[in-house]
N, C-alpha and C. Protein backbone atom coordinates (compact mmCIF):
# COMPACT_ATOMS: atom_id res chain seq x y z
N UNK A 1 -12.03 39.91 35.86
CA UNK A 1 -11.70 38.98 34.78
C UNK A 1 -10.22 38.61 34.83
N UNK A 2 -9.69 39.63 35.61
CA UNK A 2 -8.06 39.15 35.94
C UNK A 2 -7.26 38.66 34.48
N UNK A 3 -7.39 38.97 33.31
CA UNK A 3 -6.51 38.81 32.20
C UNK A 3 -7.29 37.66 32.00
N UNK A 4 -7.87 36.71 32.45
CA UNK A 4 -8.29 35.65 31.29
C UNK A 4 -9.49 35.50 30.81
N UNK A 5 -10.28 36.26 30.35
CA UNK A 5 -10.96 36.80 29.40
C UNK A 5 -10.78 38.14 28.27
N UNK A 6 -11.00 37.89 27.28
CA UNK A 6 -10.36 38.47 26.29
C UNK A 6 -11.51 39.50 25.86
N UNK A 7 -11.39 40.81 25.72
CA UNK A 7 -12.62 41.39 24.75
C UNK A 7 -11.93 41.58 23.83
N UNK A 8 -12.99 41.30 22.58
CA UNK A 8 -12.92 41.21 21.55
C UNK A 8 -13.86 42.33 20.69
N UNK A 9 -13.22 43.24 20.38
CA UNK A 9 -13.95 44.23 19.19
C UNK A 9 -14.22 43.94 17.63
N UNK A 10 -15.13 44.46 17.47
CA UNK A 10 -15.75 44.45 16.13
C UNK A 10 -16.90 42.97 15.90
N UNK A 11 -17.58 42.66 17.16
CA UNK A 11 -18.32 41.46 16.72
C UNK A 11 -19.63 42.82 16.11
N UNK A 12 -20.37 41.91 14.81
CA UNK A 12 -21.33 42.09 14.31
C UNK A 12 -22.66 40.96 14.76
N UNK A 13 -23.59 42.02 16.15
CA UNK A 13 -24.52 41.60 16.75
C UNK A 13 -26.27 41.48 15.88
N UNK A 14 -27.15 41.11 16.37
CA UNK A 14 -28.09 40.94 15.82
C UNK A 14 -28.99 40.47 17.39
N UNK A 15 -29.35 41.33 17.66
CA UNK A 15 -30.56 41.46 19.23
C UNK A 15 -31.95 42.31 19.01
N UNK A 16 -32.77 40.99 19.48
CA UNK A 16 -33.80 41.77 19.92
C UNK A 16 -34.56 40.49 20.69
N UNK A 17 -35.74 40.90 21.44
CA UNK A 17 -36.64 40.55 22.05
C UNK A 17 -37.75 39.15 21.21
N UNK A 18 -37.47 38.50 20.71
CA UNK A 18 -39.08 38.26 19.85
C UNK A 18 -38.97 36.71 20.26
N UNK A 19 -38.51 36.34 21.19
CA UNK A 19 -39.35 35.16 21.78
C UNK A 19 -39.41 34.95 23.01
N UNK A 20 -40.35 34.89 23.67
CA UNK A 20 -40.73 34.71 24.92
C UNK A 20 -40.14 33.79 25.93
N UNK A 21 -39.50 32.37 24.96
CA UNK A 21 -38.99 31.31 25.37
C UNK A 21 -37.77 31.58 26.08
N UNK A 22 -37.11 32.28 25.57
CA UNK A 22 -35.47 32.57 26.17
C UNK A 22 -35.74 33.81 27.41
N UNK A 23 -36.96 34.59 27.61
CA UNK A 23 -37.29 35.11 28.90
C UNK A 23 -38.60 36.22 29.31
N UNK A 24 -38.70 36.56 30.02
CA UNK A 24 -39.60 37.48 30.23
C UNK A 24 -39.78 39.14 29.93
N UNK A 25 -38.50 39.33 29.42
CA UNK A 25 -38.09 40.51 29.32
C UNK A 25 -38.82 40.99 27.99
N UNK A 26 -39.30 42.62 27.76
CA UNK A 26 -39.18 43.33 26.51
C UNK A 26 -38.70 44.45 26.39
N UNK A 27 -38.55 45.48 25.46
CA UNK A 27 -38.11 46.03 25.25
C UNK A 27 -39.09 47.20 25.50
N UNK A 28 -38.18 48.33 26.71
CA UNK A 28 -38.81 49.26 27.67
C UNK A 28 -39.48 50.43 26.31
N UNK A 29 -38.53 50.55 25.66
CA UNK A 29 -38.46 51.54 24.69
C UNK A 29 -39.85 51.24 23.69
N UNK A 30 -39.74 49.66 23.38
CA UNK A 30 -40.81 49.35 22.58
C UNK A 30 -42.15 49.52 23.44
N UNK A 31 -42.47 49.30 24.71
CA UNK A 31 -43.33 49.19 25.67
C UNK A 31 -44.06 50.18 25.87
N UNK A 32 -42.95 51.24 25.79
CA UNK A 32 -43.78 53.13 25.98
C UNK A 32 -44.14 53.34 24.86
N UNK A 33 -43.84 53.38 23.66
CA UNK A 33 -44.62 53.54 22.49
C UNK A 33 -45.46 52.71 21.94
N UNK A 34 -45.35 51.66 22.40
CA UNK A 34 -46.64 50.60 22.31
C UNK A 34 -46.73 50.45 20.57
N UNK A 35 -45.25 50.36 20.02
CA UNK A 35 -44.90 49.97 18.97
C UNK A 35 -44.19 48.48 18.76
N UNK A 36 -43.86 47.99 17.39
CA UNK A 36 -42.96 46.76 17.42
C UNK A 36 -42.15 47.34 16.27
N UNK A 37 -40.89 46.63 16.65
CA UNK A 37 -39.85 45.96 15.40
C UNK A 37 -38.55 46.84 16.23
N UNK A 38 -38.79 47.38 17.43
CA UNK A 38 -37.21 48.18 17.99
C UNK A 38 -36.33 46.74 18.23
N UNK A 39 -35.20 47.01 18.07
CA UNK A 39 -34.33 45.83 18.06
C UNK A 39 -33.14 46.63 18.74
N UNK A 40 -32.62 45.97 19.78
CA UNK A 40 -31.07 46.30 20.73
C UNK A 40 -30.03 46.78 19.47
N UNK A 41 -29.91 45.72 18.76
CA UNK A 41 -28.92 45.84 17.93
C UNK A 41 -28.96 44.81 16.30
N UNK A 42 -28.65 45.07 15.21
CA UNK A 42 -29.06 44.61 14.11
C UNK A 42 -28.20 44.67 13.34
N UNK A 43 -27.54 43.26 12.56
CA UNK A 43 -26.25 43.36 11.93
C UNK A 43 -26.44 44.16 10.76
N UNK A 44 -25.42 44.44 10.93
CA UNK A 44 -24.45 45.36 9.67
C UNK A 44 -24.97 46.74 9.39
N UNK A 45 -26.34 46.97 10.64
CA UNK A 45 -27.09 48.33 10.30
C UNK A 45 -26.88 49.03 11.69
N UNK A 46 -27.08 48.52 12.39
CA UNK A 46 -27.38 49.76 13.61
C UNK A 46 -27.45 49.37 15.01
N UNK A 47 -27.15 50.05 16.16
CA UNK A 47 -27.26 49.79 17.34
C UNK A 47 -28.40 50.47 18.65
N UNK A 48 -29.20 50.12 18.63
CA UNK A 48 -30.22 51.24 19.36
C UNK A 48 -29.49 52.12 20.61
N UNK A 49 -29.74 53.10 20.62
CA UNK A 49 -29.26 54.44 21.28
C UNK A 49 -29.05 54.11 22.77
N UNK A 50 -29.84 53.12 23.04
CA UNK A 50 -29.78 52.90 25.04
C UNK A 50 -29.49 52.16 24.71
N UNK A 51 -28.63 51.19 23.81
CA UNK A 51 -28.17 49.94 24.18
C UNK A 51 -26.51 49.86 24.95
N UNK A 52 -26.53 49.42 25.93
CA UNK A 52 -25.28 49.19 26.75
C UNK A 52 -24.17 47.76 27.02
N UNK A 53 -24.80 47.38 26.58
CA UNK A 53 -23.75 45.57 26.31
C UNK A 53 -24.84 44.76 26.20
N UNK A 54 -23.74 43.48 26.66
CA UNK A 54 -24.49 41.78 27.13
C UNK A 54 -24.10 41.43 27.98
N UNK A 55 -24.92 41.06 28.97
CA UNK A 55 -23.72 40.46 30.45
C UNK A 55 -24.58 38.97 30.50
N UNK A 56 -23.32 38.17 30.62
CA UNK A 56 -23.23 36.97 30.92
C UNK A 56 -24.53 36.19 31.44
N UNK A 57 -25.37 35.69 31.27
CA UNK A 57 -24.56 35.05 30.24
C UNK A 57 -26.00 35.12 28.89
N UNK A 58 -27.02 35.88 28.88
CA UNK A 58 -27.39 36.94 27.60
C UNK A 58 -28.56 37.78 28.24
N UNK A 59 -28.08 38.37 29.02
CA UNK A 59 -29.23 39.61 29.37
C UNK A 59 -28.27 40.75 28.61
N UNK A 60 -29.47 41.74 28.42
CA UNK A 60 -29.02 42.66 27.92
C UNK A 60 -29.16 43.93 28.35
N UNK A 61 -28.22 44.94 28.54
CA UNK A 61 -28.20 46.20 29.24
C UNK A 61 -28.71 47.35 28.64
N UNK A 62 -29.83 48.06 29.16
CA UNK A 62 -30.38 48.80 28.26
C UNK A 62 -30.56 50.50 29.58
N UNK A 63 -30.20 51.67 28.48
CA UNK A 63 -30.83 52.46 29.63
C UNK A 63 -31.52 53.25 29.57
N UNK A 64 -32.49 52.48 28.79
CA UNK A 64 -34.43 53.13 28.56
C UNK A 64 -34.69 53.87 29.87
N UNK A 65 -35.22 55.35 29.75
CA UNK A 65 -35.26 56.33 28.45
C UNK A 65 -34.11 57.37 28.46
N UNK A 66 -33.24 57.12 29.18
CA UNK A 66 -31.72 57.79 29.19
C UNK A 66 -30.78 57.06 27.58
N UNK A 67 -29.90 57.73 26.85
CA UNK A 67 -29.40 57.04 25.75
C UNK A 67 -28.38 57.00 26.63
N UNK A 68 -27.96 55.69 26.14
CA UNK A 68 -26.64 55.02 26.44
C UNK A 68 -25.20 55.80 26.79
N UNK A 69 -25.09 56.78 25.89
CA UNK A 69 -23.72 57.43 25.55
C UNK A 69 -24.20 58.74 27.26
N UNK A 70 -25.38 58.80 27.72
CA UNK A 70 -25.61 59.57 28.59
C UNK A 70 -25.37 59.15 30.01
N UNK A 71 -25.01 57.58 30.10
CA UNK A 71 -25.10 56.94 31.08
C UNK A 71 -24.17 56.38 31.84
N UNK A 72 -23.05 55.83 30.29
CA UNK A 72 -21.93 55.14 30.31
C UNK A 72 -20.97 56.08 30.94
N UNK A 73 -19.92 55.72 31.65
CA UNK A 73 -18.38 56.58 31.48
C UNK A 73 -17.09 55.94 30.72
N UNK A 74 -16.60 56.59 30.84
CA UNK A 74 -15.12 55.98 29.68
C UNK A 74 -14.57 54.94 30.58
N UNK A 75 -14.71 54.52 31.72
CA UNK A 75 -14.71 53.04 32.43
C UNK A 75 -15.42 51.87 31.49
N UNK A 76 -16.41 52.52 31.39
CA UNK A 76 -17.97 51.40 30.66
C UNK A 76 -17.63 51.30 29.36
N UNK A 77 -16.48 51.57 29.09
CA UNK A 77 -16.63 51.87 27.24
C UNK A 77 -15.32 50.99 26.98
N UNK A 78 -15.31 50.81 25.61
CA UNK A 78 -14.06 49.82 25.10
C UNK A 78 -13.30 51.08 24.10
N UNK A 79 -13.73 52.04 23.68
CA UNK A 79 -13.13 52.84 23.08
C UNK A 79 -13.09 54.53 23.43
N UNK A 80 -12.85 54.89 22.68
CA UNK A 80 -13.09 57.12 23.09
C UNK A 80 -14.11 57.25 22.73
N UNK A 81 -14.80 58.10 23.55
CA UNK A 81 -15.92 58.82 22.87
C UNK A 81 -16.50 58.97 21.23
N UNK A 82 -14.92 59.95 21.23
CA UNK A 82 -15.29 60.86 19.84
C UNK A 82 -15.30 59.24 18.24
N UNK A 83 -14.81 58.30 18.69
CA UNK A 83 -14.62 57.28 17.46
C UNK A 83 -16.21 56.74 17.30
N UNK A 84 -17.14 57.21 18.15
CA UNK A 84 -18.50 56.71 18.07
C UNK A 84 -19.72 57.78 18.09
N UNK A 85 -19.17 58.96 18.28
CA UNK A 85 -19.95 60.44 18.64
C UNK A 85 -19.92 61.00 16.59
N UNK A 86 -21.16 61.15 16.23
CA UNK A 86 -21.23 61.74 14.98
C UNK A 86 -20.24 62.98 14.91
């Protein structure tokens, strides 16, 4: 990105899967339990446990059935550990 792209912290996301139109993809997590309503991420409430970003330009990184914080390293991360670890 060579300095000219900027990350920006604290966006309040809202992801999930529920139309077919924008791609083929679902949600691995929802798939094995052969449940609905798991969502990547959901404003102002919560972030699902394997969720790992957005890469360009909107797929989304997931690392069903490993959780996220198991996968990532402090390379992959925008902050410390402990500011996101209960």
């Amino acid at each position: 990105m060579d300095g000219k792209v900027a990350k920006l912290r604290g966006a309040n996301l809202d992801i999930d899967f529920s139309s077919a139109a924008f791609g083929s993809s679902r949600c691995p997590w929802e798939e094995a339990e052969g449940a609905g309503g798991h969502k990547c991420a959901v404003k102002d409430v919560s972030i699902c446990d394997y969720f790992c970003g957005v890469q360009f330009l909107d797929s989304v990184l997931c690392s069903y059935p490993r959780p996220a914080l198991e996968v990532l390293g402090p390379g992959d991360m925008d902050r410390d550990r402990s500011e996101i670890e209960p």
